[in-house]
Protein backbone atom coordinates (compact mmCIF):
# COMPACT_ATOMS: atom_id res chain seq x y z
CA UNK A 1 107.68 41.71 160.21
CA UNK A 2 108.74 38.90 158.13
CA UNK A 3 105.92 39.22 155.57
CA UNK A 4 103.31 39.25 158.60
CA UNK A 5 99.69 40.59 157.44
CA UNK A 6 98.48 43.44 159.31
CA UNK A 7 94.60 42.34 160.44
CA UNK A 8 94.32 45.42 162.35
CA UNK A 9 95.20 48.61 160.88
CA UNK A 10 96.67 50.42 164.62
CA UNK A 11 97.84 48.95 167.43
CA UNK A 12 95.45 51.59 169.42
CA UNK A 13 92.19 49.18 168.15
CA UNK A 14 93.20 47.12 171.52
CA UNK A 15 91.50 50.10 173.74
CA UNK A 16 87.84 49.36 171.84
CA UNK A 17 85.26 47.37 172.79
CA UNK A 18 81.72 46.95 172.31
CA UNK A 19 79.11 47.80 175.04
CA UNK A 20 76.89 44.81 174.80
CA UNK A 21 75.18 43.12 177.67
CA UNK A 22 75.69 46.29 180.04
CA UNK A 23 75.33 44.65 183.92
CA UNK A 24 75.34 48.11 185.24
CA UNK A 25 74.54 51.74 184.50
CA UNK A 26 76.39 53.01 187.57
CA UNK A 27 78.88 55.52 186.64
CA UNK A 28 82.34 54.66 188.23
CA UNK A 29 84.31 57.44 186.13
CA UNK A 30 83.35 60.56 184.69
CA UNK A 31 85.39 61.83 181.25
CA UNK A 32 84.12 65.31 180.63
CA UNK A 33 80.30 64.79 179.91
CA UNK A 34 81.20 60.70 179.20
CA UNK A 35 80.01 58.28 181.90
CA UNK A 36 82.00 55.51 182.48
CA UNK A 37 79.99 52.76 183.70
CA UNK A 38 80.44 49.48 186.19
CA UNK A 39 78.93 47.40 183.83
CA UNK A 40 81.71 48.32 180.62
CA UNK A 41 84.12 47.83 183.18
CA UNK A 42 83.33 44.31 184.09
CA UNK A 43 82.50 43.07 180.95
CA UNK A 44 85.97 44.04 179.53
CA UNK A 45 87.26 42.09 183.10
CA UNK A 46 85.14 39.15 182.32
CA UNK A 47 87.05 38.81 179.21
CA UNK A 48 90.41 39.63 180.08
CA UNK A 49 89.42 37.13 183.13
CA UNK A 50 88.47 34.59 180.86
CA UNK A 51 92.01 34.84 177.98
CA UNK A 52 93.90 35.04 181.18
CA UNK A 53 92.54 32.09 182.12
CA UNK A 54 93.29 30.14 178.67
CA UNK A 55 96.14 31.53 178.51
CA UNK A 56 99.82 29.12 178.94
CA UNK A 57 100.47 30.69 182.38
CA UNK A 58 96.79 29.88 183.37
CA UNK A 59 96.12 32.71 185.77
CA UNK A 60 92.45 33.25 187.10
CA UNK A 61 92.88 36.88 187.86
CA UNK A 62 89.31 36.26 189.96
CA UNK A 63 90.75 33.95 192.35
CA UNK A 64 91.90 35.85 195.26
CA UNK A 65 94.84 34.62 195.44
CA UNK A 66 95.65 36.18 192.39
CA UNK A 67 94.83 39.76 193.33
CA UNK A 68 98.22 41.22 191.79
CA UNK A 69 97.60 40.47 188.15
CA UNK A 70 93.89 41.42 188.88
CA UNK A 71 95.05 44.82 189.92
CA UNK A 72 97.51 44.97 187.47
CA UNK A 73 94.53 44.12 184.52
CA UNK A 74 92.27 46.61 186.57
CA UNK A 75 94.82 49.51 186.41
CA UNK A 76 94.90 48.94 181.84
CA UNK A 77 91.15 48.39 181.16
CA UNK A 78 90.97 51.76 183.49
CA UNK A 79 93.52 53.22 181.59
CA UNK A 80 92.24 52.12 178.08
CA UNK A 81 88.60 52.91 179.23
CA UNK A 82 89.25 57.15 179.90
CA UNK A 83 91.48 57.14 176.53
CA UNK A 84 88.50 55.44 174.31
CA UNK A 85 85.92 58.37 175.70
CA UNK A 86 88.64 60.63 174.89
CA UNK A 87 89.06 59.46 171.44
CA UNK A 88 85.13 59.31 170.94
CA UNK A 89 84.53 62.50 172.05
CA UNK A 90 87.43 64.04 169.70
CA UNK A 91 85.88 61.95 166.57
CA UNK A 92 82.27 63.45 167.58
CA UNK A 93 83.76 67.12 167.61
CA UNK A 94 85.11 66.52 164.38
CA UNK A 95 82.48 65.17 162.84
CA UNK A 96 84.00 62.12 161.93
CA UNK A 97 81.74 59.40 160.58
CA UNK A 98 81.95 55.68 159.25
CA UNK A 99 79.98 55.25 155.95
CA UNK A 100 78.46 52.37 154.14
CA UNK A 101 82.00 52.47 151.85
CA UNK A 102 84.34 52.24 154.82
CA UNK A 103 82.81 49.66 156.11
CA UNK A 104 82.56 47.48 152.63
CA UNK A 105 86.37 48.56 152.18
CA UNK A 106 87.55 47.58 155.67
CA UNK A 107 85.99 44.08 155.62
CA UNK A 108 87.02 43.42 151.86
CA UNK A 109 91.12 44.45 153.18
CA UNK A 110 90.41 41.38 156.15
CA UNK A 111 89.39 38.98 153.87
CA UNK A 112 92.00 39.48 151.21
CA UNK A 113 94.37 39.04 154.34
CA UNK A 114 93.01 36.09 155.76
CA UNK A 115 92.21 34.12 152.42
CA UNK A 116 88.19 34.33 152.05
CA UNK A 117 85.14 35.39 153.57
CA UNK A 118 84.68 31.44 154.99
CA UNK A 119 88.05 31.80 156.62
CA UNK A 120 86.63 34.83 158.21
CA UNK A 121 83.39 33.63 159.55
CA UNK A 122 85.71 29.91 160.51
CA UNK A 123 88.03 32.24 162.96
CA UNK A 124 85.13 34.50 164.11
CA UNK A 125 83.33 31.10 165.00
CA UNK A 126 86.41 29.76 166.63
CA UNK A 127 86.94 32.57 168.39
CA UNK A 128 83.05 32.86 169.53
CA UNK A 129 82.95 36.40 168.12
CA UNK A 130 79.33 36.96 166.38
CA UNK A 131 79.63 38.71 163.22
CA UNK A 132 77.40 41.47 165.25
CA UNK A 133 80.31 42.27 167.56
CA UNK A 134 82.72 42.32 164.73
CA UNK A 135 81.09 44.89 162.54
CA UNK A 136 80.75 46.81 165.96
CA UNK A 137 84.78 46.48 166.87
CA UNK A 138 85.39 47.24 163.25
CA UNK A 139 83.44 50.21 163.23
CA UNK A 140 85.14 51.41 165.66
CA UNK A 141 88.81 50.94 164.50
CA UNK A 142 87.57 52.67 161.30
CA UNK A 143 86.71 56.02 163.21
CA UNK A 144 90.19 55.78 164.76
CA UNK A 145 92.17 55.23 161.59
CA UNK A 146 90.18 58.10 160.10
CA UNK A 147 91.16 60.10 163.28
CA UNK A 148 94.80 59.56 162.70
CA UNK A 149 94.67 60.02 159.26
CA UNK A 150 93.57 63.56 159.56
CA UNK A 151 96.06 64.18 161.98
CA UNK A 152 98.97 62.84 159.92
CA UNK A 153 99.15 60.87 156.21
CA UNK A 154 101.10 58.45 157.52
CA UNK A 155 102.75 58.33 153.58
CA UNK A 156 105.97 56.11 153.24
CA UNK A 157 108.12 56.05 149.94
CA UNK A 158 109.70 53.13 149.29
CA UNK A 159 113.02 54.65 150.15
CA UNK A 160 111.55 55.18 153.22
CA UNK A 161 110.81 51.63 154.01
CA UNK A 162 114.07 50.19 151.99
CA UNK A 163 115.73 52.17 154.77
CA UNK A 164 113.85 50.38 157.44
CA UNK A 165 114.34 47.43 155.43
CA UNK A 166 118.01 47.54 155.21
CA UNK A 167 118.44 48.86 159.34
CA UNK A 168 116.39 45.99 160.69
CA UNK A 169 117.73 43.14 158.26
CA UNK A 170 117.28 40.40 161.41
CA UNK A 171 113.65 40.93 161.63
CA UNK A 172 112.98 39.62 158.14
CA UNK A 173 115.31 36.98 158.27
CA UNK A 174 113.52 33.40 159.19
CA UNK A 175 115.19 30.28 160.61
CA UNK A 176 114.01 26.66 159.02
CA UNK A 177 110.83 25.52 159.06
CA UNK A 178 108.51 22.74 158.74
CA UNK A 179 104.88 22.84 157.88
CA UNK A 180 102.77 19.90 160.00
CA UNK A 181 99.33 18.69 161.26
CA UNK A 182 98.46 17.07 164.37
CA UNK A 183 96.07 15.41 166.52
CA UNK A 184 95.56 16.57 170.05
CA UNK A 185 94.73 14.12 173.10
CA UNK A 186 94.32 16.43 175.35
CA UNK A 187 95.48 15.07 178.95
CA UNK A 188 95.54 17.53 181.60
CA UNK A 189 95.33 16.31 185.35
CA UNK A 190 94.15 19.20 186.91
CA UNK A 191 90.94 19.84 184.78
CA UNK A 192 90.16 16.20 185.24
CA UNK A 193 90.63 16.61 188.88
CA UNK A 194 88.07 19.73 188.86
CA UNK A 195 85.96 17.98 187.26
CA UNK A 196 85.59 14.82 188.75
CA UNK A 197 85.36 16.91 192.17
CA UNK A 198 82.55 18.71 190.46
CA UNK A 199 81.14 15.32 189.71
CA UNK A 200 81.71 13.89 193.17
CA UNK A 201 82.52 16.21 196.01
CA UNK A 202 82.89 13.05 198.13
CA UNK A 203 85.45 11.43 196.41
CA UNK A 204 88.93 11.22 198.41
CA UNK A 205 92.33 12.18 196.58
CA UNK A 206 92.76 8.35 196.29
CA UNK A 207 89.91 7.71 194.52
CA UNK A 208 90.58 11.14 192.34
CA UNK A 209 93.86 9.91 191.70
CA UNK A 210 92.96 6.63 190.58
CA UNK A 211 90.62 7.68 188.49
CA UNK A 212 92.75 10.16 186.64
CA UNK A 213 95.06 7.19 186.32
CA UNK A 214 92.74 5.65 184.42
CA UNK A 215 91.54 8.16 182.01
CA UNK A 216 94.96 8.87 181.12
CA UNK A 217 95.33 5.48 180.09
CA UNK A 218 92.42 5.67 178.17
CA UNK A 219 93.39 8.73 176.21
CA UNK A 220 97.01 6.82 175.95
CA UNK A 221 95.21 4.06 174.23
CA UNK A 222 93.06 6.21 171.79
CA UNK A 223 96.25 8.17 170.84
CA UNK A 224 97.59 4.59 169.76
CA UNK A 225 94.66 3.32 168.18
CA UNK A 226 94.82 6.52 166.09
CA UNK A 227 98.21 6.22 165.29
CA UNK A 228 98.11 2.86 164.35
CA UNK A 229 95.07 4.07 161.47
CA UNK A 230 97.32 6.37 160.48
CA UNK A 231 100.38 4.68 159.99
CA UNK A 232 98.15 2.30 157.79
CA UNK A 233 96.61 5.15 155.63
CA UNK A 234 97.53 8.48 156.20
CA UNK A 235 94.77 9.81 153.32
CA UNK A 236 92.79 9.49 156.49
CA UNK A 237 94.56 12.50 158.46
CA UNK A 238 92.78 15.42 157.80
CA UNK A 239 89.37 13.66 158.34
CA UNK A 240 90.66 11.79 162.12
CA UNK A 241 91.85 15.33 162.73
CA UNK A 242 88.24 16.89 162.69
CA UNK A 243 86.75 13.75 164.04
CA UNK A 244 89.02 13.36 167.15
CA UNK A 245 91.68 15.86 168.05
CA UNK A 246 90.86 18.47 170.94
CA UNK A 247 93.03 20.82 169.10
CA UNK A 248 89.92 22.53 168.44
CA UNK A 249 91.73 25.44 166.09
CA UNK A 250 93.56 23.34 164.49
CA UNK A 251 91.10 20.53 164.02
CA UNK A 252 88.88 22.78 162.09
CA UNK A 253 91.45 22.37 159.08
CA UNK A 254 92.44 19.03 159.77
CA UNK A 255 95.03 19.32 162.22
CA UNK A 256 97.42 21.82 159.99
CA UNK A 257 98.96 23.71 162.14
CA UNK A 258 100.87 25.68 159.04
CA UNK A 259 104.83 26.51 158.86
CA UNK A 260 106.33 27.57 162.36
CA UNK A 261 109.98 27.60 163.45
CA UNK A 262 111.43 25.05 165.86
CA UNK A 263 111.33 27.40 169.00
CA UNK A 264 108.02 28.14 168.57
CA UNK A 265 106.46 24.44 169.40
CA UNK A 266 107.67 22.86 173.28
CA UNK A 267 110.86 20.14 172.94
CA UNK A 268 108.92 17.44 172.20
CA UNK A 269 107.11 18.25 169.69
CA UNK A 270 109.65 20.34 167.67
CA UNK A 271 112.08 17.55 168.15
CA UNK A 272 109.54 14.48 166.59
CA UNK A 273 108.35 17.18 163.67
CA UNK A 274 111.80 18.36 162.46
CA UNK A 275 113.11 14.56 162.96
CA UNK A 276 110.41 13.22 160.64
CA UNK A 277 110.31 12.41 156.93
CA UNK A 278 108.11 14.19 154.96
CA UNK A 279 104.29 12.84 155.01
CA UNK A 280 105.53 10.53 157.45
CA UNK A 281 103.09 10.00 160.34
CA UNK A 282 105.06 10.40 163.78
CA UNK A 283 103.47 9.59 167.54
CA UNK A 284 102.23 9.33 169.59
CA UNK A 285 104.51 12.16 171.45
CA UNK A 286 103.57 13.08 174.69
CA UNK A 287 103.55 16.79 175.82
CA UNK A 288 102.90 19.06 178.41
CA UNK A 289 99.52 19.10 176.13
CA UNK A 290 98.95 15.47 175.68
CA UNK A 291 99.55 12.98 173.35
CA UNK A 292 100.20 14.34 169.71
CA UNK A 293 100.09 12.49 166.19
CA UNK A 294 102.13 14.62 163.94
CA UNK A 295 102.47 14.14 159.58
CA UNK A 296 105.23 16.74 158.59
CA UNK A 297 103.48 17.69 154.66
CA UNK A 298 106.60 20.16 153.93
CA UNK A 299 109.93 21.65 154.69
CA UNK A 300 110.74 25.33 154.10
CA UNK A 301 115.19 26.36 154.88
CA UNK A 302 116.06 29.08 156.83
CA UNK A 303 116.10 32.69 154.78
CA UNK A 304 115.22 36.13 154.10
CA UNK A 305 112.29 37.38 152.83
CA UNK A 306 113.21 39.43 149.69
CA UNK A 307 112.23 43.13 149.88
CA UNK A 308 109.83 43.60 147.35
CA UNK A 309 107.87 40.56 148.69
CA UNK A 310 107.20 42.50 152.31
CA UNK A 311 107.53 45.92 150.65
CA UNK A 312 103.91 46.49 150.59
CA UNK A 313 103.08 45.56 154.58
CA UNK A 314 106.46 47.48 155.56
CA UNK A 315 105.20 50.25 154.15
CA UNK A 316 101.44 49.76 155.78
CA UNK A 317 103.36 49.10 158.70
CA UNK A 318 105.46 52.46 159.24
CA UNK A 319 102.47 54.42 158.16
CA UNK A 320 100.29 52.66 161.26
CA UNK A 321 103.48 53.79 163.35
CA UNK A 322 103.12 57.26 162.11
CA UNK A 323 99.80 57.52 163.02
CA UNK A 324 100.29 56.08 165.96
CA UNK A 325 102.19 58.27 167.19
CA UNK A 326 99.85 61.16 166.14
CA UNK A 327 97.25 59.49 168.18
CA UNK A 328 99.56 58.75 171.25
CA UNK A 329 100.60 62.83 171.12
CA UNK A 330 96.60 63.30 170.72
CA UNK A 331 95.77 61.46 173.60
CA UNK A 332 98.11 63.21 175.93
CA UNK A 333 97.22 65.96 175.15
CA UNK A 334 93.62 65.08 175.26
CA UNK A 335 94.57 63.76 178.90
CA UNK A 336 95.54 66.99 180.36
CA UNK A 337 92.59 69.34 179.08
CA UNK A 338 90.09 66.55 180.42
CA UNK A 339 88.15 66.93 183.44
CA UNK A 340 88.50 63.46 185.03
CA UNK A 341 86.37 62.50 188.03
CA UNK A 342 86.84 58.93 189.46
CA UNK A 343 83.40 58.45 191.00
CA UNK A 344 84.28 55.23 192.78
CA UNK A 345 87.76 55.93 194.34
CA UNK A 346 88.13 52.39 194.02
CA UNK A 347 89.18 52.61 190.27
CA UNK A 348 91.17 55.73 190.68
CA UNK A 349 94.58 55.21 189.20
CA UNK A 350 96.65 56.02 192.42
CA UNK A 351 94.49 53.99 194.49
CA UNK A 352 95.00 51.30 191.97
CA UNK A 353 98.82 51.89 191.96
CA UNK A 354 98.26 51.44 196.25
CA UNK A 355 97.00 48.48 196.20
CA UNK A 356 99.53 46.81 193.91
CA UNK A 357 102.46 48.51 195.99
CA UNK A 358 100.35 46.57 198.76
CA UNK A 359 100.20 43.54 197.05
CA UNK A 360 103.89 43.33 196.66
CA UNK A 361 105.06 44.23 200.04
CA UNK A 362 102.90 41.68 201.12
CA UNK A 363 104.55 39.01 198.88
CA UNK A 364 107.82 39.86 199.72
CA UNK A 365 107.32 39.96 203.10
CA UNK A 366 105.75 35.70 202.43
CA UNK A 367 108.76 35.09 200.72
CA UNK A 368 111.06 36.74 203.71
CA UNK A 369 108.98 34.30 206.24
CA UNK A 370 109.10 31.19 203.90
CA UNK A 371 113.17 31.63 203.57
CA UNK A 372 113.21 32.32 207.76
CA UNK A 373 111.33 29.32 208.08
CA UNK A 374 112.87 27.02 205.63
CA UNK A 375 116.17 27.86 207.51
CA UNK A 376 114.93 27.13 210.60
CA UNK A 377 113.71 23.63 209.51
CA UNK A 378 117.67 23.17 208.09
């Protein structure tokens, strides 16, 4: 918990999505008189696809080679998919609806959580989320947080949560801190590679290498230039920041990157940002990134946040849980009276669960032939 603001009210919001830019109308599942369609399922895939993709591990679950985790994304959007009919349908037989006040009260409780309406609309941008698509995800998680609430309260005393307080001590405690900004060179070898192969198809590895060589050295040198500014005048931080680093998130406030923890940055960077003086400018410090310029603005020691401080989300927080829970028994439930027909056997659960069964017999049985034949070449 430690204090953490809850932007979305139940962990069950991850199952909606909006139904934009439909490629398909062909009906791949049927939920009672719901029609799921090819299209909703492969624009949810196209963005799991694509945050797979950016994400640290880097996995393009499009690339055959990567059929596993594709199978393994197919089998949840499936999943989440029949339970968000379910859910809809439930909320239409109730006669649940979203007014002009939920709506006005639901965006007001985001921005008092993330600071102002122009922090909003800064992460939507960053996030290339239209305002549009938010309203229509945020309708959505209304309906469902008005579904659980008439199936349960979800009321917590404060006994209640000084209870759950007290039992789970650790998870409010916090180690030290430091709170920096940084500049991002970005130097990564194998999108330079891609793209000077998208460039130049005829270019040999030779010449691909050699020119990577080079722009690396050329990033090496603008990291230096900008630490030697810095080191001059570092007034100027917060403006090179926005100017220059490919920190993109972070270079939208100047490079801050906030308070974090020393396990939560890689080695190098923790190491040169809990080393440094305060407003001290540090670098360049190479990473698995790139080449970082780092100013450490404070220090916070390691402590406990004080109950009455997090007593408010805590108690937000087991309510959500309660309701949860309501919803989870709901759904179930909802499950087993639903007529289900998987039009397209290809996104049929079991066959799903087949195919990644498949997929790793087949690896293990790569691996078995790999060991065989790195023994044999003993």
């Amino acid at each position: 918990m430690k204090g953490q603001k809850l932007l979305i009210t139940l962990a069950v919001s991850a199952m909606l999505f909006t139904g934009c830019g439909i490629k398909s109308s062909q009906t791949i599942i049927k939920v009672n008189n719901t029609n799921i369609t090819q299209g909703q399922f492969e624009e949810i895939f196209d963005r799991e696809a694509q945050n797979t993709l950016n994400s640290p591990i880097h996995v393009n679950i499009k690339d055959p080679n990567n059929v596993f985790v594709a199978n393994l994304v197919k089998n949840r959007i499936v999943n989440d998919l029949i339970v968000k009919a379910l859910l809809n349908e439930e909320i239409e037989k109730r006669g649940i609806k979203v007014t002009k006040e939920d709506m006005d009260e639901a965006i007001k409780s985001i921005v008092s959580k993330v600071g102002s309406k122009e922090q909003l609309d800064k992460i939507l941008k960053q996030n290339n989320v239209s305002v549009g698509d938010f309203k229509k995800d945020l309708k959505e998680q209304v309906k469902i947080k008005k579904l659980a609430k008439s199936l349960s309260s979800g009321e917590v005393s404060d006994s209640e949560a000084k209870d759950y307080y007290n039992n789970n001590i650790s998870k409010f405690k916090y180690p030290e801190q430091v709170r920096a900004a940084h500049i991002l060179i970005k130097v990564n070898p194998e999108e330079m590679a891609a793209a000077l192969k998208q460039k130049d198809s005829k270019l040999s590895d030779e010449e691909i290498s050699a020119k990577i060589n080079d722009e690396i050295k050329a990033k090496e040198s603008k990291a230096n230039e900008l630490y030697s500014k810095l080191k001059a005048d570092s007034s100027q931080f917060a403006k090179l920041a926005k100017e220059n680093s490919e920190d993109t998130v972070s270079a939208a406030n100047g490079g801050d990157l906030g308070f974090f923890a020393k396990q939560d940055m890689v080695p190098e960077f923790a190491n040169a940002a809990f080393s440094a003086r305060p407003n001290t400018v540090v670098g360049p410090v190479k990473t698995m990134f790139g080449y970082h310029i780092i100013i450490v603005t404070d220090r916070r020691a390691a402590g406990q946040e004080p109950f009455e401080k997090v007593k408010n989300d805590l108690k937000e927080y087991i309510s959500n849980q309660k309701q949860l829970e309501q919803i989870d028994k709901l759904v179930e439930s909802l499950k087993k009276q639903a007529k289900i027909e998987y039009i397209n056997k290809e996104y049929d659960p079991e066959e799903i669960q087949k195919a990644v069964q498949k997929n790793i017999q087949e690896s293990g049985e790569m691996a078995k032939k790999a060991m065989e034949k790195a023994e044999k070449n003993k």
